[in-house]
Protein backbone atom coordinates (compact mmCIF):
# COMPACT_ATOMS: atom_id res chain seq x y z
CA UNK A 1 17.73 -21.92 9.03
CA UNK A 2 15.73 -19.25 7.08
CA UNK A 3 14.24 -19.88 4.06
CA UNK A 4 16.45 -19.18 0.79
CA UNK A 5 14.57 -17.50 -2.35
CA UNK A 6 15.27 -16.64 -6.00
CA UNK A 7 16.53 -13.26 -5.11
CA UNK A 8 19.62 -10.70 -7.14
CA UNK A 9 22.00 -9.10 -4.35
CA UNK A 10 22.38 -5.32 -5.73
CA UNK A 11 25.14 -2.96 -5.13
CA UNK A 12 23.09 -0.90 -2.55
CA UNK A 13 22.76 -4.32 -0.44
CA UNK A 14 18.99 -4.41 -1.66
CA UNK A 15 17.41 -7.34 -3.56
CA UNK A 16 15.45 -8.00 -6.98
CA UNK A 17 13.62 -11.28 -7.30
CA UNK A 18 14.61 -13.19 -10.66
CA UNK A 19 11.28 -14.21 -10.68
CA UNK A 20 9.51 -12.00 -13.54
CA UNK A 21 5.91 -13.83 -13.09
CA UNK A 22 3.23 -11.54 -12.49
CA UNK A 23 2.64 -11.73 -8.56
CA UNK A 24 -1.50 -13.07 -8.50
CA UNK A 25 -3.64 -13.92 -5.44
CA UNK A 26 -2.11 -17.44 -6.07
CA UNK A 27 1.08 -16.55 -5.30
CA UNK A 28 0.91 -14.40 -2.66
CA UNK A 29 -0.94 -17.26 -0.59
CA UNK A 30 2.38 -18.97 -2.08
CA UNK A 31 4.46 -16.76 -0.28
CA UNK A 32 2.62 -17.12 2.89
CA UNK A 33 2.92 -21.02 2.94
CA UNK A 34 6.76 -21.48 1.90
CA UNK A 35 7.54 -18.34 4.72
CA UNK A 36 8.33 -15.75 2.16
CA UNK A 37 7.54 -12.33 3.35
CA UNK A 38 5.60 -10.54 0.72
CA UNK A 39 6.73 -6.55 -0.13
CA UNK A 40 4.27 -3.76 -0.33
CA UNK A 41 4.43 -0.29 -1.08
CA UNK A 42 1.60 2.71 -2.11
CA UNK A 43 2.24 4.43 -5.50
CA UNK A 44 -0.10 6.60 -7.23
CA UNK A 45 1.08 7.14 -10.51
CA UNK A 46 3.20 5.88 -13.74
CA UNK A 47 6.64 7.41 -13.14
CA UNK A 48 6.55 6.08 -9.19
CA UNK A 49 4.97 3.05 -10.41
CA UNK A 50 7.62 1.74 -12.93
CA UNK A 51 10.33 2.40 -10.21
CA UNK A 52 8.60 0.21 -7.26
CA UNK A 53 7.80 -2.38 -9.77
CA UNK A 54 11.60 -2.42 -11.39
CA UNK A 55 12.92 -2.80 -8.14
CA UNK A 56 10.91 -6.16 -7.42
CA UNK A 57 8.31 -5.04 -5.36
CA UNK A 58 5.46 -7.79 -4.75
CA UNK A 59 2.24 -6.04 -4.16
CA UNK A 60 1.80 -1.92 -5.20
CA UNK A 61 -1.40 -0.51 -3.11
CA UNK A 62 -3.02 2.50 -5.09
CA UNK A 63 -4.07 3.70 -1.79
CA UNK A 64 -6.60 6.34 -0.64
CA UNK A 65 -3.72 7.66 1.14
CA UNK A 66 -3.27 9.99 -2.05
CA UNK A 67 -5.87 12.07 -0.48
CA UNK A 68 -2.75 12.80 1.79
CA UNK A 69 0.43 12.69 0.13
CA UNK A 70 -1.02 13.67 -3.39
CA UNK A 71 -3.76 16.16 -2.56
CA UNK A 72 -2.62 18.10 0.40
CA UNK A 73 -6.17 16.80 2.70
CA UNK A 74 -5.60 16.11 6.36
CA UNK A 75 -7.61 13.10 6.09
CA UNK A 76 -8.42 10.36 3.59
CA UNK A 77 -12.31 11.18 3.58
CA UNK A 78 -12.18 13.87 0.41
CA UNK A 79 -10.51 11.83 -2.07
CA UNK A 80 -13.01 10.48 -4.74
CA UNK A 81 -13.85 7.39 -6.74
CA UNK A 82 -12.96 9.26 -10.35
CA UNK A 83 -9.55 10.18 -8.90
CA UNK A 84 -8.98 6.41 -7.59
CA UNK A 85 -9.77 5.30 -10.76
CA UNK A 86 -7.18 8.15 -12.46
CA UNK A 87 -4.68 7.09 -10.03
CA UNK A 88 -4.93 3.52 -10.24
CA UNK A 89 -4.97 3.18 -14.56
CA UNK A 90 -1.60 5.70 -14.10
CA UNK A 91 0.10 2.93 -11.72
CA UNK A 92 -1.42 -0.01 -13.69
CA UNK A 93 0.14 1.68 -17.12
CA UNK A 94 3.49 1.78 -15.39
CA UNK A 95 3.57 -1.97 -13.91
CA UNK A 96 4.74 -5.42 -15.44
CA UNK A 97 5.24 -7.85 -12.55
CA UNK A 98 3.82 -6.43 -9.15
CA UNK A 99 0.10 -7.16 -8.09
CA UNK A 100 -1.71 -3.85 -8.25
CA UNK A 101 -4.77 -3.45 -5.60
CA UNK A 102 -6.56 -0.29 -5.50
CA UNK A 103 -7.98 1.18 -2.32
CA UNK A 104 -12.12 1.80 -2.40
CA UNK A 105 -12.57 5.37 -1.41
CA UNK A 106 -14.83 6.56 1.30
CA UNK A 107 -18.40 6.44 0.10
CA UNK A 108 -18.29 4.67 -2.71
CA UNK A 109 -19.46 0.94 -0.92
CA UNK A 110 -20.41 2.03 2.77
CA UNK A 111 -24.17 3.30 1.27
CA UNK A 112 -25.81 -0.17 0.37
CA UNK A 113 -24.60 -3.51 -1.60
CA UNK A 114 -25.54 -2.25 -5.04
CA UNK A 115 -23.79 0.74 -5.08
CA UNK A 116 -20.30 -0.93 -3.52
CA UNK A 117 -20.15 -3.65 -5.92
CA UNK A 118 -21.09 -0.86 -8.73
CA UNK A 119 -18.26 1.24 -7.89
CA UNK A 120 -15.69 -2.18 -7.33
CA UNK A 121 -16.54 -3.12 -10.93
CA UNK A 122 -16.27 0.46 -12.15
CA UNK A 123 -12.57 0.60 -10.41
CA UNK A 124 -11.60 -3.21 -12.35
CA UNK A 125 -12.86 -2.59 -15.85
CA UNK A 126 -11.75 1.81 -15.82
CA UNK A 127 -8.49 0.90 -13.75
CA UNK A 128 -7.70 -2.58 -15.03
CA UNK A 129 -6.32 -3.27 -11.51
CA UNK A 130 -5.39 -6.77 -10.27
CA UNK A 131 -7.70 -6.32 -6.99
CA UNK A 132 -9.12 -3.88 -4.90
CA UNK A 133 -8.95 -3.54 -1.29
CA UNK A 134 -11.79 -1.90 1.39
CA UNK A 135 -11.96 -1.23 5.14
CA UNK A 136 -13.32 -4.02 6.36
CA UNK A 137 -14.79 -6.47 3.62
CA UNK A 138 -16.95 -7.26 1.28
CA UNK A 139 -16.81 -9.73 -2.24
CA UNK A 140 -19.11 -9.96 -4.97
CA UNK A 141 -19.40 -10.67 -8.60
CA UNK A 142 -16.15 -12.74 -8.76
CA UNK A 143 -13.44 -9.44 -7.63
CA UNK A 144 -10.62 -10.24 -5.30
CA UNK A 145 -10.92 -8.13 -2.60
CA UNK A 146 -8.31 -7.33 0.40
CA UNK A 147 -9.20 -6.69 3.82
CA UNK A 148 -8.21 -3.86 6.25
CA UNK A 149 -8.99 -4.12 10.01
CA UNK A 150 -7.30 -2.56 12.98
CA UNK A 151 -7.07 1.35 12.45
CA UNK A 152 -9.14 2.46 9.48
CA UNK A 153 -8.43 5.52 8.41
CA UNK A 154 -12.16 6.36 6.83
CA UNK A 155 -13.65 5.92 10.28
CA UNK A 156 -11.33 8.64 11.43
CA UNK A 157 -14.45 10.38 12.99
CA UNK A 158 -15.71 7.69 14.63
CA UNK A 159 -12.07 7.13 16.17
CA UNK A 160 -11.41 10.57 17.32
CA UNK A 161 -7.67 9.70 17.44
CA UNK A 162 -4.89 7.72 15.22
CA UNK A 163 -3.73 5.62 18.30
CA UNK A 164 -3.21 2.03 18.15
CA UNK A 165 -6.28 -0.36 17.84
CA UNK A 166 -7.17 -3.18 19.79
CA UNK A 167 -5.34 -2.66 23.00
CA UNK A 168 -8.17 -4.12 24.96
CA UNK A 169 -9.35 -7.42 25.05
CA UNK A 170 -12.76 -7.06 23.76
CA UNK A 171 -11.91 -4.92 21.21
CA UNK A 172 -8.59 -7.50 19.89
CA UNK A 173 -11.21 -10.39 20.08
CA UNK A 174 -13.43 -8.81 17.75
CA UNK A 175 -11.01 -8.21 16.09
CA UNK A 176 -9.71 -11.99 15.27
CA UNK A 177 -13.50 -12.80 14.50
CA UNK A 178 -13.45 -10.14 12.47
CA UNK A 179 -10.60 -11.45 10.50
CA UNK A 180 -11.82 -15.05 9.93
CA UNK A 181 -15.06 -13.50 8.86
CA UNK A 182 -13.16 -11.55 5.80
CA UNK A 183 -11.56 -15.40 5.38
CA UNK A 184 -14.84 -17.10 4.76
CA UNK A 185 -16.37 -14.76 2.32
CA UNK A 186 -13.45 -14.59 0.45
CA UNK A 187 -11.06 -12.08 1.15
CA UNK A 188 -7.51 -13.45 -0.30
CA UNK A 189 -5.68 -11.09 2.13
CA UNK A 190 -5.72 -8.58 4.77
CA UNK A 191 -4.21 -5.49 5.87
CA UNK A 192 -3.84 -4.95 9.60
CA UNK A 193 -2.81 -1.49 10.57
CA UNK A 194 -1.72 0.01 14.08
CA UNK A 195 -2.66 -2.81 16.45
CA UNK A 196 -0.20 -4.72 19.24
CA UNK A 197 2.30 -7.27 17.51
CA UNK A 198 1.41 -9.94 19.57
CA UNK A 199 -2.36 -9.78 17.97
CA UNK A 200 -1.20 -9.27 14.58
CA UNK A 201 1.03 -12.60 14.91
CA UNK A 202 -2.08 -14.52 16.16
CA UNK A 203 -4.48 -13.40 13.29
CA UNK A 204 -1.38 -14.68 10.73
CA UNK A 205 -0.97 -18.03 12.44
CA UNK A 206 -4.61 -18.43 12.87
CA UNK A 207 -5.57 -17.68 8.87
CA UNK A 208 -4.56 -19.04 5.77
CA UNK A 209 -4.49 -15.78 3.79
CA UNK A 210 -2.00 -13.64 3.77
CA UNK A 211 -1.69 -10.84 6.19
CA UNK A 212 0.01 -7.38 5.65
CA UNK A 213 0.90 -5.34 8.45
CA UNK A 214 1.85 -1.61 8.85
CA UNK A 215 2.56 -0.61 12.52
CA UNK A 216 1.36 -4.30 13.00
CA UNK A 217 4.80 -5.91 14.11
CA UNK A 218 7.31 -8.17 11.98
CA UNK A 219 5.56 -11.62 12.55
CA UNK A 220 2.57 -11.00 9.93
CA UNK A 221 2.96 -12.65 6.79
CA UNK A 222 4.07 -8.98 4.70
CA UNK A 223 4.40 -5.38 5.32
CA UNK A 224 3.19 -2.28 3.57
CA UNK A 225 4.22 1.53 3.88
CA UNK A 226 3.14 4.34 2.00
CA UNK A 227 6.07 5.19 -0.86
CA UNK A 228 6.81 9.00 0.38
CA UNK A 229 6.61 8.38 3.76
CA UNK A 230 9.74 5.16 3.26
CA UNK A 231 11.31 7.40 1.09
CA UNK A 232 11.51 10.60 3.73
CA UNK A 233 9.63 12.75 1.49
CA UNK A 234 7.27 13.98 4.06
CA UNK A 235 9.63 15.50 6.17
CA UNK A 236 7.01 16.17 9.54
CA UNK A 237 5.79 12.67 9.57
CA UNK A 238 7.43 10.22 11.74
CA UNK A 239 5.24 7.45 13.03
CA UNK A 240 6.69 4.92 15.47
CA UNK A 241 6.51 2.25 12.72
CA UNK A 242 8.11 4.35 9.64
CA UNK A 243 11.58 3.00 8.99
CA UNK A 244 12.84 5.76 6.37
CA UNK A 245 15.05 4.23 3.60
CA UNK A 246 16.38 8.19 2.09
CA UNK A 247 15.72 11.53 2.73
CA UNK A 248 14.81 12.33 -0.27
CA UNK A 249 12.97 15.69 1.03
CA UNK A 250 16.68 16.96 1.83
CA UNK A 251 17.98 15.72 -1.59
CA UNK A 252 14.81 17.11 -3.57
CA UNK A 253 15.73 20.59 -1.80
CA UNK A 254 19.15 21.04 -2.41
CA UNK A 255 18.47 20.27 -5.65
CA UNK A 256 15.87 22.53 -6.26
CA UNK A 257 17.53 25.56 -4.97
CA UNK A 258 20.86 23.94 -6.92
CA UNK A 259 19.18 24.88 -9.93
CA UNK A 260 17.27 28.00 -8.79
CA UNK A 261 21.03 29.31 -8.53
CA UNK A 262 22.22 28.26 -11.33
CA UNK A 263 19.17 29.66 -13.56
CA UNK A 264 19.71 33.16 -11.82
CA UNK A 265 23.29 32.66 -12.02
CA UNK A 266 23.22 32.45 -15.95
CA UNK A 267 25.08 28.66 -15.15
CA UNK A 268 22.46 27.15 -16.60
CA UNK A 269 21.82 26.14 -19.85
CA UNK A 270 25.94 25.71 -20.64
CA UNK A 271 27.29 25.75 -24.57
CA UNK A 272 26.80 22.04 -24.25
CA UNK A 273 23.28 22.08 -23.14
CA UNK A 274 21.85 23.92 -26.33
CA UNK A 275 21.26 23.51 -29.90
């Protein structure tokens, strides 16, 4: 029998969980331990933000993926600190019960010690966010910090390629020491991304944080996907693991050019829509 949980049925046959609480590190390892998936989704700003969050999302990720979907870059390399830390207080302004982690950018920890746990306690006291989370791992001066291992987008150079990660066996077996590593120092959670299922379900049975997946397989402990990407917003991307929930690009479009007509039309403002 699967588990039952304090969730609202909605008219569009989605769910919203009763359960107002503010979602901590706590209660996401919770979630893991009663075998309730946990929810995740990117936003980077208010307006997004208070929409995830009303609809009962567990976890929002400020991720560096705005570099992307925000800033128009083909990679998430550009994006800085200063506009991680604008994004995240915009999403952080806008939320009331999800857990808010925001991604550390590329070069703001990888230099030395000092200057990564500088920048993570710049992002928590400019930001106010909940946690942060880093490719690969590090924790200092009392921040909770989440994980990433498998594909990591920063090290796109050193990749070459966006294929999956850890198809071999020495690479997946690093991989798994990898993950208790982030365990023992700390890390309250982990993000897999783009590796084979069957690894992904070994590293969640094997730790006792929880473990996110995106392209990672359905037997991890949650999954995350980036907001426009869900929503069909980005209308050339179409990943293997992207299940699209709207096409919003379509609806956006129509419209758009709805009301293009109906300014050049004269339609538009109407005797009722004046003063």
């Amino acid at each position: 029998m699967r588990p039952i949980f304090n969730l609202k049925r909605l008219d569009m046959a989605g769910y919203i969980s009763d359960d107002t609480r503010k979602v901590t590190t706590h209660r996401l390892i919770e979630m893991k331990q009663r075998g309730e998936k946990i929810s995740m989704l990117t936003s980077y700003d208010y307006t997004m933000a208070q929409i995830v969050d009303g609809a009962g999302i567990d976890v929002i990720l400020v991720g560096d993926s705005a570099s992307n979907v925000m800033a128009g870059n083909v990679t998430t390399l550009p994006i800085t600190l200063d506009q991680m830390i604008y994004h995240g207080k915009s999403v952080v302004r806008g939320v009331k019960r999800a857990m808010v982690v925001v991604d550390m950018p590329f070069g703001s920890y990888q230099g030395n010690e000092m200057e990564g746990l500088a920048s993570a306690i710049r992002i928590m006291k400019e930001s106010h966010a909940d946690a942060l989370k880093l490719e690969g791992g590090i924790l200092s001066a009392g921040i909770p910090v989440m994980g990433h291992l498998g594909l990591m987008p920063q090290s796109i150079n050193k990749y070459g390629t966006y294929t999956v990660r850890a198809k071999d066996d020495a690479e997946a077996e690093k991989l798994i020491r990898d993950a208790h590593l982030l365990e023992e120092a700390g890390c309250f959670g982990l993000v897999l991304e783009k590796i084979p299922a069957a690894l992904a379900s070994r590293v969640a049975s094997e730790l006792t944080i929880p473990v996110i997946g995106i392209g990672a397989g359905g037997d991890v402990d949650g999954q995350v996907l980036v907001i426009q990407d869900m929503l069909g917003m980005n209308n050339g991307f179409r990943p293997r693991f992207l299940r699209r929930y709207a096409d919003l690009y379509t609806v956006m479009t129509d419209a758009i050019s709805h009301y293009v007509s109906d300014v050049k039309n004269c339609d538009f403002p109407n005797e009722k829509e004046q003063y």
